[in-house]
PDB file of N, CA and C in Angstrom:
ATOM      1  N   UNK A   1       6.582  48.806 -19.585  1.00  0.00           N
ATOM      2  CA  UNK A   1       5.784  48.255 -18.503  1.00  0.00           C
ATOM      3  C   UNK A   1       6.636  48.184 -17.244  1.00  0.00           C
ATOM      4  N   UNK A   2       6.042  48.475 -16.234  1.00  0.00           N
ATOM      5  CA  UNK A   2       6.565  48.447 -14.893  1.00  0.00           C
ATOM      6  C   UNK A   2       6.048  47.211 -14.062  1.00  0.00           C
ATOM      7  N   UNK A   3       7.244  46.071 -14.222  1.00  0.00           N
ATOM      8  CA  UNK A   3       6.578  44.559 -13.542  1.00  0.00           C
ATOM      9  C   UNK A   3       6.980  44.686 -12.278  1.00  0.00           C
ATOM     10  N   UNK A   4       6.240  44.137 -11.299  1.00  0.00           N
ATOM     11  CA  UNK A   4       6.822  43.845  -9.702  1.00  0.00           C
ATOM     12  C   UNK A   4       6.614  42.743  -9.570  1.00  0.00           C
ATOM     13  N   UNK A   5       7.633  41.880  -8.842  1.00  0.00           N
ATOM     14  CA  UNK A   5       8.043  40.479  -8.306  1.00  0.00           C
ATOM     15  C   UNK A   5       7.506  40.362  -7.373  1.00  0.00           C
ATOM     16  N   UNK A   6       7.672  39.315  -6.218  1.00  0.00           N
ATOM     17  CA  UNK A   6       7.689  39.118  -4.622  1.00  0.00           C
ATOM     18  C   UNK A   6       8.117  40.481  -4.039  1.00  0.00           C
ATOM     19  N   UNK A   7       7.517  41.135  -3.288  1.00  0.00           N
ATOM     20  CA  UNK A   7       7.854  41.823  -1.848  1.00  0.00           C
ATOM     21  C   UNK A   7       7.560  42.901  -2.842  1.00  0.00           C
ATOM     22  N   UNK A   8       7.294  43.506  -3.819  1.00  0.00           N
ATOM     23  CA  UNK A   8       7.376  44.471  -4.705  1.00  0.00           C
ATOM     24  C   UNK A   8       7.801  45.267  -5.382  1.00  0.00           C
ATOM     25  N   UNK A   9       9.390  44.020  -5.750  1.00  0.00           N
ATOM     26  CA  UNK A   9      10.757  44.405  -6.119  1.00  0.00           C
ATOM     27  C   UNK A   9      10.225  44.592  -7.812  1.00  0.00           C
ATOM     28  N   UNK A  10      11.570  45.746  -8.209  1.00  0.00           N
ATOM     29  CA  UNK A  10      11.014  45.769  -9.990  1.00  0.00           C
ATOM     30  C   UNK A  10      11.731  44.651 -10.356  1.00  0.00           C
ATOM     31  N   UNK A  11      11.406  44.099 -11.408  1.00  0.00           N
ATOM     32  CA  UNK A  11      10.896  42.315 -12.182  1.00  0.00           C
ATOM     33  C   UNK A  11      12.304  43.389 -13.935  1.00  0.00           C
ATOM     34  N   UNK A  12      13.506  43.250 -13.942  1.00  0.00           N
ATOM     35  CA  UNK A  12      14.030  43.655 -14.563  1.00  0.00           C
ATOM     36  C   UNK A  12      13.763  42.666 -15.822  1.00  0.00           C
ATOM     37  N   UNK A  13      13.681  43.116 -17.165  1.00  0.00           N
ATOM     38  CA  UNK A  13      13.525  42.149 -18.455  1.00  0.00           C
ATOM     39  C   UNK A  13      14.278  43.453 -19.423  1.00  0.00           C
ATOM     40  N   UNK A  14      14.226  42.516 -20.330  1.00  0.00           N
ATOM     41  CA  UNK A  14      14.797  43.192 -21.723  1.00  0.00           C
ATOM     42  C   UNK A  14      14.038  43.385 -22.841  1.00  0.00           C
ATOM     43  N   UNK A  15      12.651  42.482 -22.860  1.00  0.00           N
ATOM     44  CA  UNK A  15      11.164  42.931 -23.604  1.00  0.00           C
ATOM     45  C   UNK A  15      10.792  41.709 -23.597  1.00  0.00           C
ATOM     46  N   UNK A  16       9.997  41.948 -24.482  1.00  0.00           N
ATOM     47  CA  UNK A  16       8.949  40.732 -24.228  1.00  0.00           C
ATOM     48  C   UNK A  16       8.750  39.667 -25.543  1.00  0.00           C
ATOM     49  N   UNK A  17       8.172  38.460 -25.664  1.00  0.00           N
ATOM     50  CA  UNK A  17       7.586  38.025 -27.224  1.00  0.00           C
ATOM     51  C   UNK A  17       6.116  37.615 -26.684  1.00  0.00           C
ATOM     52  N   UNK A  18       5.675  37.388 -28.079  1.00  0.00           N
ATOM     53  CA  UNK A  18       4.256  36.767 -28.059  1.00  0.00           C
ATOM     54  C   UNK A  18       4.167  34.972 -28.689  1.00  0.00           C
ATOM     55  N   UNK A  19       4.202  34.004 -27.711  1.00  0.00           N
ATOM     56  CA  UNK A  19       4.855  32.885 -28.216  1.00  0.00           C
ATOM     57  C   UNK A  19       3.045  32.161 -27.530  1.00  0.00           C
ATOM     58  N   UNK A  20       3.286  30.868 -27.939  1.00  0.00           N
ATOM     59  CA  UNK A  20       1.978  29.385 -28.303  1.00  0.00           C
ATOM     60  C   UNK A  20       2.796  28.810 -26.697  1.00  0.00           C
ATOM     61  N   UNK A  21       1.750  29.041 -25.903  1.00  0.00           N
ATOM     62  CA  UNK A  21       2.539  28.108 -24.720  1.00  0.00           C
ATOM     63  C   UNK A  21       1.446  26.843 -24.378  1.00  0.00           C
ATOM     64  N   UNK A  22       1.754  25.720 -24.449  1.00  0.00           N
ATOM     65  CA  UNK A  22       1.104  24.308 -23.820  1.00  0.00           C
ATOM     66  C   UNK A  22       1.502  23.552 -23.028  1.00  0.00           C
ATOM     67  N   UNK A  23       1.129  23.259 -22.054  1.00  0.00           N
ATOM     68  CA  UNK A  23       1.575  21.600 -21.245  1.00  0.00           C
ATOM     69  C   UNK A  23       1.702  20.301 -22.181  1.00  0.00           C
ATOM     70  N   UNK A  24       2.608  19.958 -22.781  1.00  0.00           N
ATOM     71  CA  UNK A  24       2.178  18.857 -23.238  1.00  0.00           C
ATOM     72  C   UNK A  24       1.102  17.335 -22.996  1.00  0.00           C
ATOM     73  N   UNK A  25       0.553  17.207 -23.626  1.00  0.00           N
ATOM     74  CA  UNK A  25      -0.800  16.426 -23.117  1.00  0.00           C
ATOM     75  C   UNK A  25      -1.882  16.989 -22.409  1.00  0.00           C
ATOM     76  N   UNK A  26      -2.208  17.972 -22.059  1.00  0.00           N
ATOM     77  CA  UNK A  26      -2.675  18.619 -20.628  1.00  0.00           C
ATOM     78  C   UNK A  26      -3.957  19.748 -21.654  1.00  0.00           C
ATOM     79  N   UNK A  27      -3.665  20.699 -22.036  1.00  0.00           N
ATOM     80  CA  UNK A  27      -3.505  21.674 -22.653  1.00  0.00           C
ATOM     81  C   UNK A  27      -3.111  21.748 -24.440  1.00  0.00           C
ATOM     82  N   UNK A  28      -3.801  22.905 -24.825  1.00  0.00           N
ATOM     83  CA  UNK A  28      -3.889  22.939 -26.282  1.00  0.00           C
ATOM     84  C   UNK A  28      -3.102  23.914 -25.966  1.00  0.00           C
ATOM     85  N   UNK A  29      -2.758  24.682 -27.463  1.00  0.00           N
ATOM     86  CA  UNK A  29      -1.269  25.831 -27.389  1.00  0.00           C
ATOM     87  C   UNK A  29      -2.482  27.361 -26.790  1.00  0.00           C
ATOM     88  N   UNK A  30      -1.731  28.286 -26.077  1.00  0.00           N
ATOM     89  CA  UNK A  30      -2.475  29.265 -26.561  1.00  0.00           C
ATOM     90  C   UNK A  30      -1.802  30.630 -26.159  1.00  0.00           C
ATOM     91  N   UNK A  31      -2.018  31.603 -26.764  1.00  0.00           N
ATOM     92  CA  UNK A  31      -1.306  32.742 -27.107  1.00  0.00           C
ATOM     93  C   UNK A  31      -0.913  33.430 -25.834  1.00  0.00           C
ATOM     94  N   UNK A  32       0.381  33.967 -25.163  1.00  0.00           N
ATOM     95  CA  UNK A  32       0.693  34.467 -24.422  1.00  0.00           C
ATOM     96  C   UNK A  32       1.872  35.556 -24.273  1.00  0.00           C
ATOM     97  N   UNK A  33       1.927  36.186 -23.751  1.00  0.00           N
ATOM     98  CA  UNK A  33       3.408  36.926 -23.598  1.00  0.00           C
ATOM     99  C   UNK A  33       4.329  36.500 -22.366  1.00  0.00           C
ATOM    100  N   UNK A  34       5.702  36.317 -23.077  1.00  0.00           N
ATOM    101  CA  UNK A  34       6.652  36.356 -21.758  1.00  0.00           C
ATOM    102  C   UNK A  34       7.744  37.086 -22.178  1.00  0.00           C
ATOM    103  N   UNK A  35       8.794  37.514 -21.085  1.00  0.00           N
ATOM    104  CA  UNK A  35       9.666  38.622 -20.513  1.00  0.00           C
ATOM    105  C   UNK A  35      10.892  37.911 -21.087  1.00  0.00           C
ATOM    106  N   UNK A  36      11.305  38.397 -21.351  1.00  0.00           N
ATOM    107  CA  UNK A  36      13.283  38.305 -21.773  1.00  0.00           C
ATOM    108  C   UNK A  36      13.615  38.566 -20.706  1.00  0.00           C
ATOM    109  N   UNK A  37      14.673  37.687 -19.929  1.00  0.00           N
ATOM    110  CA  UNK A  37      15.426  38.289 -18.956  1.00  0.00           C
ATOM    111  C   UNK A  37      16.765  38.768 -19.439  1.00  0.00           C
ATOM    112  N   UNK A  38      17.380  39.733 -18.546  1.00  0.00           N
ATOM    113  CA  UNK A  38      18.240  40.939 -19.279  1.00  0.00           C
ATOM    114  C   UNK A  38      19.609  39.661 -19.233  1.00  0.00           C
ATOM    115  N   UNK A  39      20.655  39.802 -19.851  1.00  0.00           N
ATOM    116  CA  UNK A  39      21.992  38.878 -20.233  1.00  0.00           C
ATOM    117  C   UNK A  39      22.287  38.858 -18.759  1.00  0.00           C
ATOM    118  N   UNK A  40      22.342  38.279 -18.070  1.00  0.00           N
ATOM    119  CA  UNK A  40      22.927  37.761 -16.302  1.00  0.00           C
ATOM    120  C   UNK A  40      23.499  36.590 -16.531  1.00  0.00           C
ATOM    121  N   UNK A  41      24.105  36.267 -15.143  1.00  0.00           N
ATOM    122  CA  UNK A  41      24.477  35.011 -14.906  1.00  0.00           C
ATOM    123  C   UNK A  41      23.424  33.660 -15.446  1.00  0.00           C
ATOM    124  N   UNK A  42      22.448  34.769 -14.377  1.00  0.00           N
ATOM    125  CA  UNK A  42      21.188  33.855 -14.102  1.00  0.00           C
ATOM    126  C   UNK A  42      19.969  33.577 -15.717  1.00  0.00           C
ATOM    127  N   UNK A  43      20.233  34.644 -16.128  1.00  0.00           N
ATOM    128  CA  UNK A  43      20.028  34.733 -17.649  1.00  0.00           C
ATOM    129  C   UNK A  43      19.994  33.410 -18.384  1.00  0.00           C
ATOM    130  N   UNK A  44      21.440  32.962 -17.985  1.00  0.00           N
ATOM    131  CA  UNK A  44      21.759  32.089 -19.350  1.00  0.00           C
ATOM    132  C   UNK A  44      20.905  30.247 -18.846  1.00  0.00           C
ATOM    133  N   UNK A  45      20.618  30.207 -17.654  1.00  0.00           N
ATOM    134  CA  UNK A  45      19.525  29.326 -17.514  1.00  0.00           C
ATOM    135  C   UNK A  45      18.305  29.604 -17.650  1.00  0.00           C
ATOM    136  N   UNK A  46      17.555  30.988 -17.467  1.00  0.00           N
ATOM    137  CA  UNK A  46      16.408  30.973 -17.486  1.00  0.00           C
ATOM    138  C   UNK A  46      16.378  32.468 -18.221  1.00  0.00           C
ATOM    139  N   UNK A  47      16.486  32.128 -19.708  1.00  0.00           N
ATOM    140  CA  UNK A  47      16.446  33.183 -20.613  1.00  0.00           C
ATOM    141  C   UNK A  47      14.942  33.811 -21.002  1.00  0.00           C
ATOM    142  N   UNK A  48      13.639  33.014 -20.301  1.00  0.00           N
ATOM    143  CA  UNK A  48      12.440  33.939 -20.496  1.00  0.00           C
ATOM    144  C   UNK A  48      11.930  33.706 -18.593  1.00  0.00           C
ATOM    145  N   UNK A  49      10.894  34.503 -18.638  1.00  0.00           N
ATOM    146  CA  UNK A  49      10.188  34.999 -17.481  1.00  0.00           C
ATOM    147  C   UNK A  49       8.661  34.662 -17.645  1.00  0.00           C
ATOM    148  N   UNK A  50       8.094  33.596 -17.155  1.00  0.00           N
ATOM    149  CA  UNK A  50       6.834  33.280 -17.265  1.00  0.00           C
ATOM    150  C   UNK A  50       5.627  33.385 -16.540  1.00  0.00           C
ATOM    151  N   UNK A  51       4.929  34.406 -16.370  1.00  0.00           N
ATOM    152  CA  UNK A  51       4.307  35.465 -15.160  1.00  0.00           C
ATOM    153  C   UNK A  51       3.164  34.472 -14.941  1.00  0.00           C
ATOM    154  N   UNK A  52       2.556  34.935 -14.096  1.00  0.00           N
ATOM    155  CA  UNK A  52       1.415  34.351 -13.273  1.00  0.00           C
ATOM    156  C   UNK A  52       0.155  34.892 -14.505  1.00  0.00           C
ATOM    157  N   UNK A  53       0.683  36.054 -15.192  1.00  0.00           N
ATOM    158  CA  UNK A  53      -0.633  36.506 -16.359  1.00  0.00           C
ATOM    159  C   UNK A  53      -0.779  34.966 -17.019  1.00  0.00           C
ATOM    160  N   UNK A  54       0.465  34.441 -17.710  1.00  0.00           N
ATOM    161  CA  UNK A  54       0.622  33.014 -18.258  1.00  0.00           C
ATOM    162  C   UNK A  54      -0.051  31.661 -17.464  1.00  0.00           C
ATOM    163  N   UNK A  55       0.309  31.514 -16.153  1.00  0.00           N
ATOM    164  CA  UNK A  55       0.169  30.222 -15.650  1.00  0.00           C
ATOM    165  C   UNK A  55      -1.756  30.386 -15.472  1.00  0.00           C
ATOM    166  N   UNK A  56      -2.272  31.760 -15.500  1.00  0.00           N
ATOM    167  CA  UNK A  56      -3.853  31.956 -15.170  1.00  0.00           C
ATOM    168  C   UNK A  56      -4.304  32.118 -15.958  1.00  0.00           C
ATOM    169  N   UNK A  57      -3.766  31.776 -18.006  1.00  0.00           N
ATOM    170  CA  UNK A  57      -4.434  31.374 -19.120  1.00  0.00           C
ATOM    171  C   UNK A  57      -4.117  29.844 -19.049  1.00  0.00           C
ATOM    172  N   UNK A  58      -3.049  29.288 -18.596  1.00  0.00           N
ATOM    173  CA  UNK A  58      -2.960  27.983 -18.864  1.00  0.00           C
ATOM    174  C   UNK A  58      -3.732  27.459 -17.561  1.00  0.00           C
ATOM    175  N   UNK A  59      -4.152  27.834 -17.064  1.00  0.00           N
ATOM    176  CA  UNK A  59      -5.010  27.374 -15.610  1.00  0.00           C
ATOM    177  C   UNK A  59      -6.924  27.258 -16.353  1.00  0.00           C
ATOM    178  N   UNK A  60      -6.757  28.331 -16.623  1.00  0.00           N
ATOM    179  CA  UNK A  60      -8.271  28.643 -17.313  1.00  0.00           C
ATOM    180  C   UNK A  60      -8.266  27.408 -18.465  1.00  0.00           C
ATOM    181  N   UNK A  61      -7.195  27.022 -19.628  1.00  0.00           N
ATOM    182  CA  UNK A  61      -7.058  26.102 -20.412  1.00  0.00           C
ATOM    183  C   UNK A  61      -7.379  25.066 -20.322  1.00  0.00           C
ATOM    184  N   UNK A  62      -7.095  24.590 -18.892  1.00  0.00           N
ATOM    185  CA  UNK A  62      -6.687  23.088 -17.852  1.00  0.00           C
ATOM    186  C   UNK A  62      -8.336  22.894 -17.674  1.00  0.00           C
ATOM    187  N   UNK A  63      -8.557  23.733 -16.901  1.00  0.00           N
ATOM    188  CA  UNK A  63     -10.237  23.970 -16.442  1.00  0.00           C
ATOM    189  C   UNK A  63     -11.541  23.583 -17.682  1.00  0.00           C
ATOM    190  N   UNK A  64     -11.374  24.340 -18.557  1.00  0.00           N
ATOM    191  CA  UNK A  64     -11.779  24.169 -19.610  1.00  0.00           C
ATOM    192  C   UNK A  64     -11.738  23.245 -20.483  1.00  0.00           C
ATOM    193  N   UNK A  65     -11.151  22.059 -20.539  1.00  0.00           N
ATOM    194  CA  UNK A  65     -10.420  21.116 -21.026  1.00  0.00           C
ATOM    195  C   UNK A  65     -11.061  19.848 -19.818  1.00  0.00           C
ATOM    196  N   UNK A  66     -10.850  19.905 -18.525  1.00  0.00           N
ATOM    197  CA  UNK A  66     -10.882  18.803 -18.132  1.00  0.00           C
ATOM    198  C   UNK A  66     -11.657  19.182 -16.938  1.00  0.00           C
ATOM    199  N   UNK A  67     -12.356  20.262 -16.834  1.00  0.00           N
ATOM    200  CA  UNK A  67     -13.168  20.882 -15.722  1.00  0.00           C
ATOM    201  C   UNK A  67     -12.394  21.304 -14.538  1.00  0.00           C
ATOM    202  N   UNK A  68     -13.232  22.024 -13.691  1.00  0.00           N
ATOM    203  CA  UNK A  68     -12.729  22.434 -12.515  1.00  0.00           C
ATOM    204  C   UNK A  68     -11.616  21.822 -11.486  1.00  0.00           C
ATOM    205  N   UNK A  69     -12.168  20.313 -11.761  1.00  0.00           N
ATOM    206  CA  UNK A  69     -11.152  19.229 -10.557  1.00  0.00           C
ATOM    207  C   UNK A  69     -10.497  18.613 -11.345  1.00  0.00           C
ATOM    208  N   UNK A  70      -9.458  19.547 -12.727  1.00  0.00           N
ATOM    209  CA  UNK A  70      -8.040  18.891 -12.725  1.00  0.00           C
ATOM    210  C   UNK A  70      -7.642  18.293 -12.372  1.00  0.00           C
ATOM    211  N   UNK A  71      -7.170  18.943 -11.151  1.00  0.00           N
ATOM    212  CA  UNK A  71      -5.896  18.646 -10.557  1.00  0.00           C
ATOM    213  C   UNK A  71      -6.124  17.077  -9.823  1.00  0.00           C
ATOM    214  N   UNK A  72      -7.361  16.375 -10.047  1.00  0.00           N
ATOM    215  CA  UNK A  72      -7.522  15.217  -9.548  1.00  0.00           C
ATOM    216  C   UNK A  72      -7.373  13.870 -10.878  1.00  0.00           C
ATOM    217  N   UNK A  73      -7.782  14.859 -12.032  1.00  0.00           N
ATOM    218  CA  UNK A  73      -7.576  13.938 -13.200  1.00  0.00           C
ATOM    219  C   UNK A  73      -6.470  14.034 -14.276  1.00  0.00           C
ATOM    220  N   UNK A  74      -5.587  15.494 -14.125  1.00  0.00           N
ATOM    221  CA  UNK A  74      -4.959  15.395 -15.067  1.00  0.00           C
ATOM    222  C   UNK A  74      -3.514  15.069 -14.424  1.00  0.00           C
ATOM    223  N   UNK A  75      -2.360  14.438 -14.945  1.00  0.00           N
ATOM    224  CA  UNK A  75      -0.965  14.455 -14.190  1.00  0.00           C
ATOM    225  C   UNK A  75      -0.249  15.609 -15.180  1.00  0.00           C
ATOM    226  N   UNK A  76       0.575  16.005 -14.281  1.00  0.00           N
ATOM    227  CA  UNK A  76       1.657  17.017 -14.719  1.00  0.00           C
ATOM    228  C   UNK A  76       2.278  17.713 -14.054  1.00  0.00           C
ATOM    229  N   UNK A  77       3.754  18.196 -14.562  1.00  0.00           N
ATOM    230  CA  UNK A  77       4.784  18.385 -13.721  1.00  0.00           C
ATOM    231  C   UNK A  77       4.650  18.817 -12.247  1.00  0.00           C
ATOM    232  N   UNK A  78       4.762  18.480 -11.673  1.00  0.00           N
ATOM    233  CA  UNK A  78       5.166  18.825  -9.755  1.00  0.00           C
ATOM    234  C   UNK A  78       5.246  20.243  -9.767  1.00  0.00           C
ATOM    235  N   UNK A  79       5.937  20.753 -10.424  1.00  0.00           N
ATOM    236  CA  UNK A  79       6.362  22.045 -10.172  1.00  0.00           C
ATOM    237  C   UNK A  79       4.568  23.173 -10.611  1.00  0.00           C
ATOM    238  N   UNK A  80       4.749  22.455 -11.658  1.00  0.00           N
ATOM    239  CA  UNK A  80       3.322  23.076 -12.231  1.00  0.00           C
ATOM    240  C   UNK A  80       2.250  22.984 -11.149  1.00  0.00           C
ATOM    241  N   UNK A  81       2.057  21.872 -11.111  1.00  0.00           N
ATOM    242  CA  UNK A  81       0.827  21.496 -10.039  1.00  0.00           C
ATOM    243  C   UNK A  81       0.743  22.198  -9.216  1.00  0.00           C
ATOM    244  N   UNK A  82       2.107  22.430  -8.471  1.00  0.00           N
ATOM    245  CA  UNK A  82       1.968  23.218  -6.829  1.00  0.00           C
ATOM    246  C   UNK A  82       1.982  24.715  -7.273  1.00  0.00           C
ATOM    247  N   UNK A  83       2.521  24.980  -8.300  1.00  0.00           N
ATOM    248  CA  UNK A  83       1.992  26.536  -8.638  1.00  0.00           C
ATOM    249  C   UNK A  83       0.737  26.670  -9.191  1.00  0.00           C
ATOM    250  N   UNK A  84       0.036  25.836  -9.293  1.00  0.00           N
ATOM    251  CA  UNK A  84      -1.324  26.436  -9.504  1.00  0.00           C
ATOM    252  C   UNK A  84      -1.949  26.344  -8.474  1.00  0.00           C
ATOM    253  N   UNK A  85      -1.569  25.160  -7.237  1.00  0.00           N
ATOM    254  CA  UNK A  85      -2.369  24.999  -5.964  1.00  0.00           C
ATOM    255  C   UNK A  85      -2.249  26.217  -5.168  1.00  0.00           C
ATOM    256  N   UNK A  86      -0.872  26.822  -5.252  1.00  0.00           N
ATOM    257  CA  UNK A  86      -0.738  27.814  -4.684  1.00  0.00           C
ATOM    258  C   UNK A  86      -1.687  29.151  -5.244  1.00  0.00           C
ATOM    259  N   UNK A  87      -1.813  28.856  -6.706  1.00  0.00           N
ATOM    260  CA  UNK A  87      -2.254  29.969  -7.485  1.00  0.00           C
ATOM    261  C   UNK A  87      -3.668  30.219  -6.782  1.00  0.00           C
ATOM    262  N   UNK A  88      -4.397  28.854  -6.432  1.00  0.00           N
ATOM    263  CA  UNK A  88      -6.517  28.827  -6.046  1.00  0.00           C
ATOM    264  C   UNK A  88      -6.073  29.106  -5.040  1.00  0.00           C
ATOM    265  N   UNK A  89      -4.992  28.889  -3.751  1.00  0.00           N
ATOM    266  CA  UNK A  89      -5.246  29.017  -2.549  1.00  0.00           C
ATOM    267  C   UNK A  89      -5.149  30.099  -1.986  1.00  0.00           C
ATOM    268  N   UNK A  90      -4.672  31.166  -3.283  1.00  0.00           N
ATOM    269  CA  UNK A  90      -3.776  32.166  -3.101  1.00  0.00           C
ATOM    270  C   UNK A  90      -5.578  33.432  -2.923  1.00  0.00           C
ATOM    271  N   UNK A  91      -6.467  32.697  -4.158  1.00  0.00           N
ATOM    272  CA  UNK A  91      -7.498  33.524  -4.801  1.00  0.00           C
ATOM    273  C   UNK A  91      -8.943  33.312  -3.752  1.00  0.00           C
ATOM    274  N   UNK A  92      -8.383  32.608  -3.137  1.00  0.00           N
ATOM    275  CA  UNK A  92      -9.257  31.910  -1.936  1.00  0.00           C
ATOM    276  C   UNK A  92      -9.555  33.332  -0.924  1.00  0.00           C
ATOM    277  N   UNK A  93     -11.010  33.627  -0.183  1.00  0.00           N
ATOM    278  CA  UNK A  93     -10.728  34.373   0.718  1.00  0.00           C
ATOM    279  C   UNK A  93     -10.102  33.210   2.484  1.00  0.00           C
ATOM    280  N   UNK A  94      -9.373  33.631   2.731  1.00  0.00           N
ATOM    281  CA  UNK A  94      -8.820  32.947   4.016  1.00  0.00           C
ATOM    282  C   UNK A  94      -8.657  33.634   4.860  1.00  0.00           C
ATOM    283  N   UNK A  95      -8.784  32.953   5.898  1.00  0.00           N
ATOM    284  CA  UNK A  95      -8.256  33.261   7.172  1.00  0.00           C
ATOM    285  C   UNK A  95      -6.532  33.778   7.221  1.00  0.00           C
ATOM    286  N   UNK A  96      -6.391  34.736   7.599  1.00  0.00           N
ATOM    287  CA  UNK A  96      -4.625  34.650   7.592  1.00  0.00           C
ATOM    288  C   UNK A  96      -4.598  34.361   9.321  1.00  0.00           C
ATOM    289  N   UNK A  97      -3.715  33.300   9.088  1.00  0.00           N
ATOM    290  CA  UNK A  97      -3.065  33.095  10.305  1.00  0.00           C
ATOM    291  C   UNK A  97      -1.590  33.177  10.964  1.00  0.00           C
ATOM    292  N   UNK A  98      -1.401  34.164  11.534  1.00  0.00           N
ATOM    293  CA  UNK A  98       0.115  34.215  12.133  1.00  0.00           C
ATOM    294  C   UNK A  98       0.837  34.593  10.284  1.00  0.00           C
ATOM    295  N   UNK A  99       0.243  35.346   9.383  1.00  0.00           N
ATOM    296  CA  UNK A  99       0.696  35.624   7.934  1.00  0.00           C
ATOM    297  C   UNK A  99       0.788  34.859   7.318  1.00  0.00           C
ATOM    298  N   UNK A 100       0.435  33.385   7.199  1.00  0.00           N
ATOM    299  CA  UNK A 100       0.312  32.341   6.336  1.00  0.00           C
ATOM    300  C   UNK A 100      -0.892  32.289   5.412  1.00  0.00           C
ATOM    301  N   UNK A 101      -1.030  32.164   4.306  1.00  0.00           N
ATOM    302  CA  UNK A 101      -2.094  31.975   3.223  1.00  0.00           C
ATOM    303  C   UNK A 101      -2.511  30.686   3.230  1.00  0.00           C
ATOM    304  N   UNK A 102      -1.884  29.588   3.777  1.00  0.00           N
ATOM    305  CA  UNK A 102      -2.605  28.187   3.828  1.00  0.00           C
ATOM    306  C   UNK A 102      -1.127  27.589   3.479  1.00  0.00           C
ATOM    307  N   UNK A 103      -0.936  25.926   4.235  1.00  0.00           N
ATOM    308  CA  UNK A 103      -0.483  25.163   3.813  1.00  0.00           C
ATOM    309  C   UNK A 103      -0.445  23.888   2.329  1.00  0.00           C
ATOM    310  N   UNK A 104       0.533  23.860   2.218  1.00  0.00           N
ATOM    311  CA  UNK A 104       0.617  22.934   0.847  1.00  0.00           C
ATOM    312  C   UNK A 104       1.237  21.887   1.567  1.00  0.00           C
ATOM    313  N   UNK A 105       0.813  20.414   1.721  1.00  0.00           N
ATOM    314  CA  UNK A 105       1.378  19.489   1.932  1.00  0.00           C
ATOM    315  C   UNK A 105       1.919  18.873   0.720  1.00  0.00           C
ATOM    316  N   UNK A 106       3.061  18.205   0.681  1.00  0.00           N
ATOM    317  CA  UNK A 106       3.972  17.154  -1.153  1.00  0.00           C
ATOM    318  C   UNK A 106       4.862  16.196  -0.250  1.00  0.00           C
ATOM    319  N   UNK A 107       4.195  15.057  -0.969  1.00  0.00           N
ATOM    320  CA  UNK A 107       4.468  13.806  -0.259  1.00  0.00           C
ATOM    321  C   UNK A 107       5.456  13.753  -1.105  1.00  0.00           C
ATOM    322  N   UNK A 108       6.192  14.534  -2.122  1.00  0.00           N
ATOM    323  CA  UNK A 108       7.255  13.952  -3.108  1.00  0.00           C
ATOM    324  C   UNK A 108       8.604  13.936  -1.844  1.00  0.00           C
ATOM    325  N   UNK A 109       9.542  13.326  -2.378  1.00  0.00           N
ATOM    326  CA  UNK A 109      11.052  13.492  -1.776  1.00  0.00           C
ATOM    327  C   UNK A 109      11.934  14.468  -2.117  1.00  0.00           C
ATOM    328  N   UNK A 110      11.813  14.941  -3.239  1.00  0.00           N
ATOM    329  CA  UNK A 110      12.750  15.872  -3.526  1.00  0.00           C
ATOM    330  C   UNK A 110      12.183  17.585  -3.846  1.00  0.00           C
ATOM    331  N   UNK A 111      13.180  18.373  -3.422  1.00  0.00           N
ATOM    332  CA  UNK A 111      12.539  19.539  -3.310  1.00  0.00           C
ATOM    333  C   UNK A 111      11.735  20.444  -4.584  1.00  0.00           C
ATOM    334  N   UNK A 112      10.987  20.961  -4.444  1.00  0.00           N
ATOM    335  CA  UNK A 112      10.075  21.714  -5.148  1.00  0.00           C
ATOM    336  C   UNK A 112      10.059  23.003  -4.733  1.00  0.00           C
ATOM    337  N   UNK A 113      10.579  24.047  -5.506  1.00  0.00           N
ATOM    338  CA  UNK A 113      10.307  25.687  -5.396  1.00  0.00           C
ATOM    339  C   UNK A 113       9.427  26.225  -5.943  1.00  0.00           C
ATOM    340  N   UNK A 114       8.493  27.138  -5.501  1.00  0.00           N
ATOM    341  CA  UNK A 114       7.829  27.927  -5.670  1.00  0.00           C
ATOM    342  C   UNK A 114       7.491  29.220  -5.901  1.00  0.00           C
ATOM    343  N   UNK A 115       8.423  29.716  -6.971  1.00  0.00           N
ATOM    344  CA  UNK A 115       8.985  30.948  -6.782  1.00  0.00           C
ATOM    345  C   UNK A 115       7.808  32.049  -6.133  1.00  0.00           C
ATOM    346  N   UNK A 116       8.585  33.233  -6.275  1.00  0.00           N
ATOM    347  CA  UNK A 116       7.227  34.484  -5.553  1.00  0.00           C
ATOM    348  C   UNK A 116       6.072  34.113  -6.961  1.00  0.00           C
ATOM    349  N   UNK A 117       5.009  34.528  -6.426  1.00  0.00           N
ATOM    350  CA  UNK A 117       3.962  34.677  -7.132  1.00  0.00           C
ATOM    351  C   UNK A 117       3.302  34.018  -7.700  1.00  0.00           C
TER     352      UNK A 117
END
């Protein structure tokens, strides 16, 4: 398979498994694939690759589970949250303005990344 990242760089892995992924509390388990990343530096912290194919079964899960407006009833990780906000705002037709897809406001204090995609 030929994966592309942000900007439409190739997404290097070493293969893939078929593993039970859940939010704890949130979400029931359910079948997905993720990427081996190849032995790197960066490797040895983040030894799998968890694609947007993944976060838009566990999105559909969330939905299904607790309806459309989640994100108003269920809590869970920060990081999660804003990647899925990003994920609807992303699927949204919008206005682009000056190349922006829409703002995310986070009243949290400490920083939150969002990787590409």
């Amino acid at each position: 398979m030929d994966i592309e990242g942000g900007g439409g760089h190739k997404l290097p892995y070493t293969g893939y498994i078929e593993v039970e992924v859940a939010i704890p509390n949130v979400t029931d388990a359910v079948n997905c694939l993720i990427l081996i990343t190849p032995d790197t530096q960066y490797g040895q912290y983040v030894p799998v690759i968890i694609g947007t194919n993944v976060l838009d079964i566990l999105m559909d899960a969330i939905k299904q589970k607790h309806s459309e407006h989640y994100q108003e009833k269920v809590r869970m990780p920060d990081a999660l949250y804003f990647a899925f906000r990003c994920m609807k705002i992303q699927k949204r037709p919008l206005d682009r303005v000056d190349g922006e897809i829409g703002i995310i406001k986070c009243g949290i204090t400490q920083k939150v990344m969002i990787p590409s995609n």
